[in-house]
PDB file of N, CA and C in Angstrom:
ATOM      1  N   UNK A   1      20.215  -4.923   2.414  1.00  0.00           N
ATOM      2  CA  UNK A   1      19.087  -4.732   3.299  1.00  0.00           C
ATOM      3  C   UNK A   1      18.568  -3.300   3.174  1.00  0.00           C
ATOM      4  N   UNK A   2      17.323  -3.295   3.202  1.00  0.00           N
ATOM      5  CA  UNK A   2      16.571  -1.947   3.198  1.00  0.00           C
ATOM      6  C   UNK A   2      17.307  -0.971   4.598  1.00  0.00           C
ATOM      7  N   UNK A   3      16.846   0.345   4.143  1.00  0.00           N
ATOM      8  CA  UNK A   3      17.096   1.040   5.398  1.00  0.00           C
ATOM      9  C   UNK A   3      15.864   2.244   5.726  1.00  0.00           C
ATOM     10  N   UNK A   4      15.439   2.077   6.585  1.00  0.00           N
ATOM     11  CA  UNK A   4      14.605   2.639   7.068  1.00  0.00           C
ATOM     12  C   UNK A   4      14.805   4.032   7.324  1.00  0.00           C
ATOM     13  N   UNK A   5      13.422   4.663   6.777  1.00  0.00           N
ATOM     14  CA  UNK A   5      13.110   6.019   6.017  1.00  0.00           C
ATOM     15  C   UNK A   5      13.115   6.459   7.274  1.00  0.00           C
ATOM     16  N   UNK A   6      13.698   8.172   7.076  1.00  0.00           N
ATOM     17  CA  UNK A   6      13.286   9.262   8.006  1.00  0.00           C
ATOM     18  C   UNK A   6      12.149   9.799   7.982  1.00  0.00           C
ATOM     19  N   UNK A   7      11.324  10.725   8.692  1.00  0.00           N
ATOM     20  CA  UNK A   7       9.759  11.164   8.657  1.00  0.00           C
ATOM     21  C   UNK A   7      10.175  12.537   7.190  1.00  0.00           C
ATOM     22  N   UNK A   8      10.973  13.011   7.213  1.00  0.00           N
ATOM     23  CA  UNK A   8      11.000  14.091   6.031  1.00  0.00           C
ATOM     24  C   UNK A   8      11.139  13.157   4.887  1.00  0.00           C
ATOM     25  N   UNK A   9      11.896  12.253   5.053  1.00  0.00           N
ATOM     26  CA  UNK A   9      11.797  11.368   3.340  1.00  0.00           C
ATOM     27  C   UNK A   9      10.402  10.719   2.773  1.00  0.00           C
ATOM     28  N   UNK A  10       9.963  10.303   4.265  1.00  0.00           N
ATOM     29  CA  UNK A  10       8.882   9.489   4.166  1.00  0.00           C
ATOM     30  C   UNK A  10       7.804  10.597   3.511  1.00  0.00           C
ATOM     31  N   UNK A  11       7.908  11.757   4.503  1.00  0.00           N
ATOM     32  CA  UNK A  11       6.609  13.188   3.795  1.00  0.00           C
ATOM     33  C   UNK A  11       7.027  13.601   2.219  1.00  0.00           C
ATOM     34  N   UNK A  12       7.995  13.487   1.972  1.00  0.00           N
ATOM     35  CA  UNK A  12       8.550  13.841   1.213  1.00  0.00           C
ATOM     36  C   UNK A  12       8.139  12.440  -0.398  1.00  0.00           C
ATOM     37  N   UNK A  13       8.014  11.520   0.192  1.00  0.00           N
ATOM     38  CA  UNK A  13       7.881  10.555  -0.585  1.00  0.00           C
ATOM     39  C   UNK A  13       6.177  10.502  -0.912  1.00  0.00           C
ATOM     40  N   UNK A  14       5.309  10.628   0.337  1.00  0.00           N
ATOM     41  CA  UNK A  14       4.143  10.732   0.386  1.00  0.00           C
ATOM     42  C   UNK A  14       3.517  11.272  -0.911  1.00  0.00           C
ATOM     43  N   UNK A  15       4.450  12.728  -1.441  1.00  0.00           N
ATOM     44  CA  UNK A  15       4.175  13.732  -2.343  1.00  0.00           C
ATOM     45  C   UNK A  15       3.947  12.831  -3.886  1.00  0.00           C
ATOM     46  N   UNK A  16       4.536  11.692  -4.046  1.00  0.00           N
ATOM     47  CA  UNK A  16       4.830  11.313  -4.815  1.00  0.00           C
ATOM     48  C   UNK A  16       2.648   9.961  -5.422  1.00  0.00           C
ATOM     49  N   UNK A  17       2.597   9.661  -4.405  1.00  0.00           N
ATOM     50  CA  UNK A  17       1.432   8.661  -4.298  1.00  0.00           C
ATOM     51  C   UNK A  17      -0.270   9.408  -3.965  1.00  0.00           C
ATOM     52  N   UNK A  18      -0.622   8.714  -4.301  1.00  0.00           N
ATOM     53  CA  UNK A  18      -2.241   9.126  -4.201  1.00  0.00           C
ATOM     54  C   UNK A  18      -3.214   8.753  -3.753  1.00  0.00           C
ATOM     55  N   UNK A  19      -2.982   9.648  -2.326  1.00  0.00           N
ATOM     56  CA  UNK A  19      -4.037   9.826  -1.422  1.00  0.00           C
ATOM     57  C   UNK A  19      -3.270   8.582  -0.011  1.00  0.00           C
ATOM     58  N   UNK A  20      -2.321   8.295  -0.265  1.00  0.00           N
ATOM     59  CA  UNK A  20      -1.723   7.593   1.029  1.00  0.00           C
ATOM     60  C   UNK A  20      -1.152   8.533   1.924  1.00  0.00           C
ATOM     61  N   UNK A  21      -1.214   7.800   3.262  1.00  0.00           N
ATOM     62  CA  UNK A  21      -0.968   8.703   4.448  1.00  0.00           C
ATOM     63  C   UNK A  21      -0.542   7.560   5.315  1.00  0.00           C
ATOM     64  N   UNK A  22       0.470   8.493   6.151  1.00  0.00           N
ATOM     65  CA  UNK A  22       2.048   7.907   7.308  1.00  0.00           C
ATOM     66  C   UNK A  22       1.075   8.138   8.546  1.00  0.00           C
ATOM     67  N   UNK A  23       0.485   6.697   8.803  1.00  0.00           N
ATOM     68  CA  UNK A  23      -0.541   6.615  10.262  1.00  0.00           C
ATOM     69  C   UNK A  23       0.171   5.252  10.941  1.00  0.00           C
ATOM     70  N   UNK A  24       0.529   5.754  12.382  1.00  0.00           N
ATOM     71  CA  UNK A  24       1.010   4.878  13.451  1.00  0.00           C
ATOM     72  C   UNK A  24       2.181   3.800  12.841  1.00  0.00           C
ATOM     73  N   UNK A  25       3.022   4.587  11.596  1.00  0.00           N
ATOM     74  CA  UNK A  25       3.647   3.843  11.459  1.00  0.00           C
ATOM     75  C   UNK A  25       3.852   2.822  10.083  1.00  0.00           C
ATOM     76  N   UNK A  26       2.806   3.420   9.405  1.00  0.00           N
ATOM     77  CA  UNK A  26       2.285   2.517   8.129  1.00  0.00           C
ATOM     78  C   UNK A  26       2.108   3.685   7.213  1.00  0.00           C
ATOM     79  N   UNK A  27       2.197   3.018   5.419  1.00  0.00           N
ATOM     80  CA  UNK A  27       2.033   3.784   4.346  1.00  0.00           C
ATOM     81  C   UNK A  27      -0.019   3.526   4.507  1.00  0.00           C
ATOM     82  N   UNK A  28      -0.945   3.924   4.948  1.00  0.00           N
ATOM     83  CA  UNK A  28      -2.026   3.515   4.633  1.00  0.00           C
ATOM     84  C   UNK A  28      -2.900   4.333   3.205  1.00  0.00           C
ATOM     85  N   UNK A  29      -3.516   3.402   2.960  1.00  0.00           N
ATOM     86  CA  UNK A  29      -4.300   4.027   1.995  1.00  0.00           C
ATOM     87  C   UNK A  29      -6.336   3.130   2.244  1.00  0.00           C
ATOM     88  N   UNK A  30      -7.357   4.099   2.107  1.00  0.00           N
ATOM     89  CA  UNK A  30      -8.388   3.234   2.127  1.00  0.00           C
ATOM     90  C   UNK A  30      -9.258   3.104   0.888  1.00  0.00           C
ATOM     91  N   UNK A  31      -9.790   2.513   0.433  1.00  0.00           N
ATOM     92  CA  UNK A  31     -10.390   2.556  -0.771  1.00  0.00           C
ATOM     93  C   UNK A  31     -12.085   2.028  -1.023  1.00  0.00           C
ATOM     94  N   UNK A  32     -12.633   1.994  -1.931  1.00  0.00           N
ATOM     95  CA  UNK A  32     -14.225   2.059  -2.016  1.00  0.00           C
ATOM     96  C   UNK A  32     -14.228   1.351  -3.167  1.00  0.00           C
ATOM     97  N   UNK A  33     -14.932   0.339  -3.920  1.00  0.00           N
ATOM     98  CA  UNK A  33     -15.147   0.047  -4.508  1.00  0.00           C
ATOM     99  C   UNK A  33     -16.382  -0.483  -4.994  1.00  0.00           C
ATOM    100  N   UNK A  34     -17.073  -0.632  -6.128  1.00  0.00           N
ATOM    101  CA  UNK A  34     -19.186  -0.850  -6.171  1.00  0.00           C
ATOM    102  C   UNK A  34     -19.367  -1.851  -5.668  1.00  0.00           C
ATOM    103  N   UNK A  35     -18.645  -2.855  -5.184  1.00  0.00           N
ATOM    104  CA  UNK A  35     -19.064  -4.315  -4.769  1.00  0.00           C
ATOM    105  C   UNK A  35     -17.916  -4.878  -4.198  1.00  0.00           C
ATOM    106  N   UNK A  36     -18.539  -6.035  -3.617  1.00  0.00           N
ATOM    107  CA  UNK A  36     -17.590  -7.352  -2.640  1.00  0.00           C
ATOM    108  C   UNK A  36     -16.774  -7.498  -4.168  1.00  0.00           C
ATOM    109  N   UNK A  37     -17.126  -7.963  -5.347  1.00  0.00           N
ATOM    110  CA  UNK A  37     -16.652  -8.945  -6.343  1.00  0.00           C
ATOM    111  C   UNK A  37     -15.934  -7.861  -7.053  1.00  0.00           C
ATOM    112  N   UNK A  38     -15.884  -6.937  -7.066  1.00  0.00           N
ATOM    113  CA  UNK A  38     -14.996  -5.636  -7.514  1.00  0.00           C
ATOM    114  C   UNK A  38     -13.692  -5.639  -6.125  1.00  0.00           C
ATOM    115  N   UNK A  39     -14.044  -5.208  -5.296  1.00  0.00           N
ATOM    116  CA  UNK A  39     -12.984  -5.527  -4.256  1.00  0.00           C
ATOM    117  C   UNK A  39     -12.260  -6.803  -4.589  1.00  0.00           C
ATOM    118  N   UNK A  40     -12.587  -7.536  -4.571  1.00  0.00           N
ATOM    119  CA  UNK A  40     -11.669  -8.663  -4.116  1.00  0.00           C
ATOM    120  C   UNK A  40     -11.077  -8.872  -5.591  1.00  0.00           C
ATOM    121  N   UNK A  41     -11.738  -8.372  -6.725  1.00  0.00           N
ATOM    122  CA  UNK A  41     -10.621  -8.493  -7.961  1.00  0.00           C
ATOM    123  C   UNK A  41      -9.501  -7.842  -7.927  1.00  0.00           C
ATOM    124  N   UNK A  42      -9.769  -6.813  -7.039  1.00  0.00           N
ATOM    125  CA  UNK A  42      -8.817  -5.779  -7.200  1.00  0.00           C
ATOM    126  C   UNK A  42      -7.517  -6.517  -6.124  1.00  0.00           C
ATOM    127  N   UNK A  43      -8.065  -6.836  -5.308  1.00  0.00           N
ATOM    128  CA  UNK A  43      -7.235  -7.056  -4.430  1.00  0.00           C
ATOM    129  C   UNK A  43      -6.316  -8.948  -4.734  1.00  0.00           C
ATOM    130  N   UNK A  44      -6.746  -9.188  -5.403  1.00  0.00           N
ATOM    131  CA  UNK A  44      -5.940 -10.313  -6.385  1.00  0.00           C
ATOM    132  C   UNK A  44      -4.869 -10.036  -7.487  1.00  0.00           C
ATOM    133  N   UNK A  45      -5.356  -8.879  -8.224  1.00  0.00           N
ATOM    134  CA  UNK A  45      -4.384  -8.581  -8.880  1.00  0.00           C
ATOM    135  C   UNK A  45      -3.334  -7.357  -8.103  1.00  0.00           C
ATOM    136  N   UNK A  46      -3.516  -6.767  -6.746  1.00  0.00           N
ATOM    137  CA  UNK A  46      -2.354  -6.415  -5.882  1.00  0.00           C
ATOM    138  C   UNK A  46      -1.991  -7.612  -5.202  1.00  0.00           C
ATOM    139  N   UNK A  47      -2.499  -8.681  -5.059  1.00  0.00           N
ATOM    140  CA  UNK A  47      -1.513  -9.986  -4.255  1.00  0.00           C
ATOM    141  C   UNK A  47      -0.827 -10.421  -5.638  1.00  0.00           C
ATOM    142  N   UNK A  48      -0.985 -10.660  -7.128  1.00  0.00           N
ATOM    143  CA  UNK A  48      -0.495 -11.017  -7.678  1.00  0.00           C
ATOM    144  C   UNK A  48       1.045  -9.806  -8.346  1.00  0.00           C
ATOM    145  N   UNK A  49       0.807  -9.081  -7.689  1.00  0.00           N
ATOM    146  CA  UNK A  49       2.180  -8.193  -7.502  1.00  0.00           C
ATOM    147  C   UNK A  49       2.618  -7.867  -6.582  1.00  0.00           C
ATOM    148  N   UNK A  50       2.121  -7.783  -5.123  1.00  0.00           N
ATOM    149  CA  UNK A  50       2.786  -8.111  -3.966  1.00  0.00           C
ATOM    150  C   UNK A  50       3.668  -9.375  -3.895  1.00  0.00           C
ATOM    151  N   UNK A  51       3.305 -10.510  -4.615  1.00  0.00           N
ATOM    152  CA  UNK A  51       3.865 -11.868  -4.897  1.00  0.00           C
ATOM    153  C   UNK A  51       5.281 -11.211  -5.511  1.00  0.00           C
ATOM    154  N   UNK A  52       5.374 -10.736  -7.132  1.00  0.00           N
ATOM    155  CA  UNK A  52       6.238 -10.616  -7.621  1.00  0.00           C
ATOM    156  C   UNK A  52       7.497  -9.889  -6.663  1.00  0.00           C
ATOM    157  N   UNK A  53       6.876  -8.462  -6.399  1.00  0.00           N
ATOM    158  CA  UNK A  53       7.750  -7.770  -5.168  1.00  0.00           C
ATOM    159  C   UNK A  53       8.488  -8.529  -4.361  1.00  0.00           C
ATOM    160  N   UNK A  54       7.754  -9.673  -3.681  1.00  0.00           N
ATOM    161  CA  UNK A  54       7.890 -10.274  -2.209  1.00  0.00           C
ATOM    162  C   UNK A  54       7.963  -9.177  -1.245  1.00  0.00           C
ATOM    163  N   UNK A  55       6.834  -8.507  -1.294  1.00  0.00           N
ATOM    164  CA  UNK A  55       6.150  -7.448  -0.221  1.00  0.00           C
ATOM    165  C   UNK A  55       4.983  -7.462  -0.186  1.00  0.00           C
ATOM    166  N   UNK A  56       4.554  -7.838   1.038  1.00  0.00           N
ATOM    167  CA  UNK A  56       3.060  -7.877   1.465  1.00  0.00           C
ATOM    168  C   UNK A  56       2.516  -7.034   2.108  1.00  0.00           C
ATOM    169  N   UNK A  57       1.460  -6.597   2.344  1.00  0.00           N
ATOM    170  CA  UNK A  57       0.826  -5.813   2.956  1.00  0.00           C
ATOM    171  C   UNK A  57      -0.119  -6.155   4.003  1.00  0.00           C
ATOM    172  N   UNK A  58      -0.237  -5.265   5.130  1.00  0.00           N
ATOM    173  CA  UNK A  58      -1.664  -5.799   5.891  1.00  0.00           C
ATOM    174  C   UNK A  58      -2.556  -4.974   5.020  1.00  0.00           C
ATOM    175  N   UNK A  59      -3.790  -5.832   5.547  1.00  0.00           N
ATOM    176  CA  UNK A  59      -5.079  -5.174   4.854  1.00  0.00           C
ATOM    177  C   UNK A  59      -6.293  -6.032   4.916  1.00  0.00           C
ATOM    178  N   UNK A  60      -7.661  -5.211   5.207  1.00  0.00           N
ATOM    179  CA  UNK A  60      -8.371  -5.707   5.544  1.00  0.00           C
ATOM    180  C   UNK A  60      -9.606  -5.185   4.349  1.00  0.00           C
ATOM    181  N   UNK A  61     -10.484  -6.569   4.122  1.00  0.00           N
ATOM    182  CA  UNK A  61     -11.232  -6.278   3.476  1.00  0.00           C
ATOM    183  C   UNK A  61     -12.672  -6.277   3.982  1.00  0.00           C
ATOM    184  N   UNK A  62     -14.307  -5.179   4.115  1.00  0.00           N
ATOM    185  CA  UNK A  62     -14.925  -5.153   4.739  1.00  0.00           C
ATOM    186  C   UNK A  62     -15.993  -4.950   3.192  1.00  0.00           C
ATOM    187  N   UNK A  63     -16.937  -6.119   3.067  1.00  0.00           N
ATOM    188  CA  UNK A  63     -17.530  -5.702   1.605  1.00  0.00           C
ATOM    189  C   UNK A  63     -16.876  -5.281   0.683  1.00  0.00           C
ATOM    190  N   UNK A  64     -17.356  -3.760   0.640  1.00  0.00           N
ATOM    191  CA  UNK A  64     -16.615  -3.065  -0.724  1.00  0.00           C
ATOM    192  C   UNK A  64     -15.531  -2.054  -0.427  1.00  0.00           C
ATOM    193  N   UNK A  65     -15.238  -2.257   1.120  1.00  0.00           N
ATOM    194  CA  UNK A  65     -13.796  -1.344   1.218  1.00  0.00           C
ATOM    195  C   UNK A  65     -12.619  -2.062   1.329  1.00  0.00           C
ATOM    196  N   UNK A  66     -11.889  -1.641   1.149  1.00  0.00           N
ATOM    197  CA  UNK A  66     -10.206  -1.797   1.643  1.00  0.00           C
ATOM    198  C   UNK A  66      -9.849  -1.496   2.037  1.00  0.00           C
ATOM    199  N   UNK A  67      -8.707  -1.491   2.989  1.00  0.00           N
ATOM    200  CA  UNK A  67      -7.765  -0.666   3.716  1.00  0.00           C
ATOM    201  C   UNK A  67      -6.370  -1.248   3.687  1.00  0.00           C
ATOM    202  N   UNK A  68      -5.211  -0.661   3.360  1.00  0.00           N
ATOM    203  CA  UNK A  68      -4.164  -1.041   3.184  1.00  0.00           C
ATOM    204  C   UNK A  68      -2.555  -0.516   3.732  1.00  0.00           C
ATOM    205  N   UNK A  69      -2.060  -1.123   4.213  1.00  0.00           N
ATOM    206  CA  UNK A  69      -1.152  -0.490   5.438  1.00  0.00           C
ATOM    207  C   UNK A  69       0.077  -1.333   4.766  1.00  0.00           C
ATOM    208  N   UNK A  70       0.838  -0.269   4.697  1.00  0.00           N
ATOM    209  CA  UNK A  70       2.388  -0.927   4.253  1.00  0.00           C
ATOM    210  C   UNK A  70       3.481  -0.292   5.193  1.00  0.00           C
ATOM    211  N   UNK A  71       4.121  -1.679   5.795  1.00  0.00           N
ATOM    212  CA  UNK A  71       5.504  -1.176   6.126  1.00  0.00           C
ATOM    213  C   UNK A  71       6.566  -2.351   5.936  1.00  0.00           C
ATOM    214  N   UNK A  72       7.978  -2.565   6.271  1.00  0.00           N
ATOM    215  CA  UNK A  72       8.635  -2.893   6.302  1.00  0.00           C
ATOM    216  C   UNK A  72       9.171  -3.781   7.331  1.00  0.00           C
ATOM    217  N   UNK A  73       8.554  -5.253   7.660  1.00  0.00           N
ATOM    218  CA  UNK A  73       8.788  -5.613   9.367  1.00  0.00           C
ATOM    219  C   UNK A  73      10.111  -5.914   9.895  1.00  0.00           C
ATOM    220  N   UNK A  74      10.727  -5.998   8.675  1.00  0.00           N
ATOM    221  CA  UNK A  74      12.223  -6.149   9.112  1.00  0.00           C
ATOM    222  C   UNK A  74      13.216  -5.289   9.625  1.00  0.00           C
ATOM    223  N   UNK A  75      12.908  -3.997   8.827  1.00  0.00           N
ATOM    224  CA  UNK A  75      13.350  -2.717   9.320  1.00  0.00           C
ATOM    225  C   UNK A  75      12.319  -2.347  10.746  1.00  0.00           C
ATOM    226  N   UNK A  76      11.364  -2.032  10.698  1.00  0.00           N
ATOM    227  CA  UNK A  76      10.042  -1.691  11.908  1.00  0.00           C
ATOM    228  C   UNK A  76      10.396  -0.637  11.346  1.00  0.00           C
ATOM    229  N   UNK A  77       9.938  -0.280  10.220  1.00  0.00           N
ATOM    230  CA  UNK A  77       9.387   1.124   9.419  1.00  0.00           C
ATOM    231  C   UNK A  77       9.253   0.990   8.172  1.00  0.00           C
ATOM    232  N   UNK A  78       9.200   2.539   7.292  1.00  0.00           N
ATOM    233  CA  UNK A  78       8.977   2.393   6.039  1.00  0.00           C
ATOM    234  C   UNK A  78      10.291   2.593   5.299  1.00  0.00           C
ATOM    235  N   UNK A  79      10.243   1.865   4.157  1.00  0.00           N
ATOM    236  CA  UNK A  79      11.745   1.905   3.329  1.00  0.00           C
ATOM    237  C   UNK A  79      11.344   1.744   2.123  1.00  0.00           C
ATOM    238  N   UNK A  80      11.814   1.959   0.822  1.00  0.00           N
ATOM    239  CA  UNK A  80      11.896   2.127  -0.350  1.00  0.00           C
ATOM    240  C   UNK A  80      10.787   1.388  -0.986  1.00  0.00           C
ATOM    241  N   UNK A  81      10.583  -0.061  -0.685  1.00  0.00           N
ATOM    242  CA  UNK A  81      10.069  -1.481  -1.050  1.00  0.00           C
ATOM    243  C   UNK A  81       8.238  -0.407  -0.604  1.00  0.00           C
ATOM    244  N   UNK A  82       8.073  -0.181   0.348  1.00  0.00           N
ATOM    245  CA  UNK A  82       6.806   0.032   0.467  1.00  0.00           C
ATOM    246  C   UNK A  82       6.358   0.871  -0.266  1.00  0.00           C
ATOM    247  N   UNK A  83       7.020   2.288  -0.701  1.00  0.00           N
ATOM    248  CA  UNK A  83       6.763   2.940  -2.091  1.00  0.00           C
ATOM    249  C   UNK A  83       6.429   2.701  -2.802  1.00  0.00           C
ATOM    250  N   UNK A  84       7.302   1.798  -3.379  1.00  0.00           N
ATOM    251  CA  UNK A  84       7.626   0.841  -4.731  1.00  0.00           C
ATOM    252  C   UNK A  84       6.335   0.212  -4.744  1.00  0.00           C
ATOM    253  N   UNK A  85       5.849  -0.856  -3.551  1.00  0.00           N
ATOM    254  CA  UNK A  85       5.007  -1.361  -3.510  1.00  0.00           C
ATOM    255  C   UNK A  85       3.219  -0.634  -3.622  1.00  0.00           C
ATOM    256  N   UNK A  86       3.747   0.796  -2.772  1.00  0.00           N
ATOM    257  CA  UNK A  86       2.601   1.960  -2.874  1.00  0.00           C
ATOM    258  C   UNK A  86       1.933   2.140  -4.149  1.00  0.00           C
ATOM    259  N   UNK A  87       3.135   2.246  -5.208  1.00  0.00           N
ATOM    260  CA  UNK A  87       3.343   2.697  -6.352  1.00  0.00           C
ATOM    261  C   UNK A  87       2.603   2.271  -7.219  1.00  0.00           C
ATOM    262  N   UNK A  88       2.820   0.615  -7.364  1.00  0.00           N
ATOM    263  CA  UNK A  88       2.117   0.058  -7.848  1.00  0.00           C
ATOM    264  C   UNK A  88       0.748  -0.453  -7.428  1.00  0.00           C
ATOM    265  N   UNK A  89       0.527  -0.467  -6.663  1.00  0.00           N
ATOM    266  CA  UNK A  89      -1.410  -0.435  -6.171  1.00  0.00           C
ATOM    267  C   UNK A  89      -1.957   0.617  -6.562  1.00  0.00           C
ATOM    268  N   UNK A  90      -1.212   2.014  -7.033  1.00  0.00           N
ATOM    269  CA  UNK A  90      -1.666   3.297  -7.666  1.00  0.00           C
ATOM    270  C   UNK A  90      -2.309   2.899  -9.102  1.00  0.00           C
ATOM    271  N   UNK A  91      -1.262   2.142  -9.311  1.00  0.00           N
ATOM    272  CA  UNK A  91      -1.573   1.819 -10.715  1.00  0.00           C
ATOM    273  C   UNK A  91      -2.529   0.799 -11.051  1.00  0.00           C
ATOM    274  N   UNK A  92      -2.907   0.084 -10.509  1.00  0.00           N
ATOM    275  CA  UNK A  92      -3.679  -1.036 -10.297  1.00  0.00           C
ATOM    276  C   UNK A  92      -5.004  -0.256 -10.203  1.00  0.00           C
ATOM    277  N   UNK A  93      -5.118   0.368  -9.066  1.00  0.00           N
ATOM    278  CA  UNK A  93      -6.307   0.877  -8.663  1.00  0.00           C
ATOM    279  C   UNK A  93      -6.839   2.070  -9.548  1.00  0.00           C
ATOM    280  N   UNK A  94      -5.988   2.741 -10.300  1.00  0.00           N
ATOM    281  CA  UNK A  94      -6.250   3.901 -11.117  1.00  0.00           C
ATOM    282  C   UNK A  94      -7.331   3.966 -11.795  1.00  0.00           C
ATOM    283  N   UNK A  95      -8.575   4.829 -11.996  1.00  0.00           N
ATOM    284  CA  UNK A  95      -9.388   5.007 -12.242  1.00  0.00           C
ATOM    285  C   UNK A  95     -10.768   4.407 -11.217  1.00  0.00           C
ATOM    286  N   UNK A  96     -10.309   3.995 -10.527  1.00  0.00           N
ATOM    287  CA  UNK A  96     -11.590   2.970  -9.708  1.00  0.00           C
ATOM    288  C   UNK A  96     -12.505   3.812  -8.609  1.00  0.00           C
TER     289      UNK A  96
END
């Protein structure tokens, strides 16, 4: 079982990802993209690796933004998996 991060690991981990931030409790990140049909590609190929993970995210899609909030509900915080999971939406999203 995961174990849930301290606020220095968590800041400390922050250092590591781009442009995410530790709000009320969540890894959030928000994003912009030129269109609805650009968004939602993007956001298919992060469900199609949230799938692999078996870590999901909340997140809401508004047109061409995103917003994306990761935590851990089992723990009720952040733990390794949401990084991991951070990590890779970095990569996904890179260049966009």
């Amino acid at each position: 079982m995961e174990h849930k991060m301290t606020n220095e690991q968590i800041t400390i981990g922050l250092q590591t990802l781009d442009d995410w931030k530790f709000t009320d409790g969540f890894l959030t990140k928000s994003l912009k993209f030129k269109n609805f049909k650009e968004t939602f590609s993007i956001m298919t190929q992060i469900a199609f690796e949230c799938e692999h993970q078996g870590h999901h995210p909340n997140w809401e899609n508004v047109y061409n933004n995103l917003t994306i909030r990761l935590n851990t509900h089992d723990v009720g915080g952040i733990t390794e998996k949401d990084f991991v999971l951070a990590k890779s939406i970095d990569t996904i999203t890179a260049g966009r």
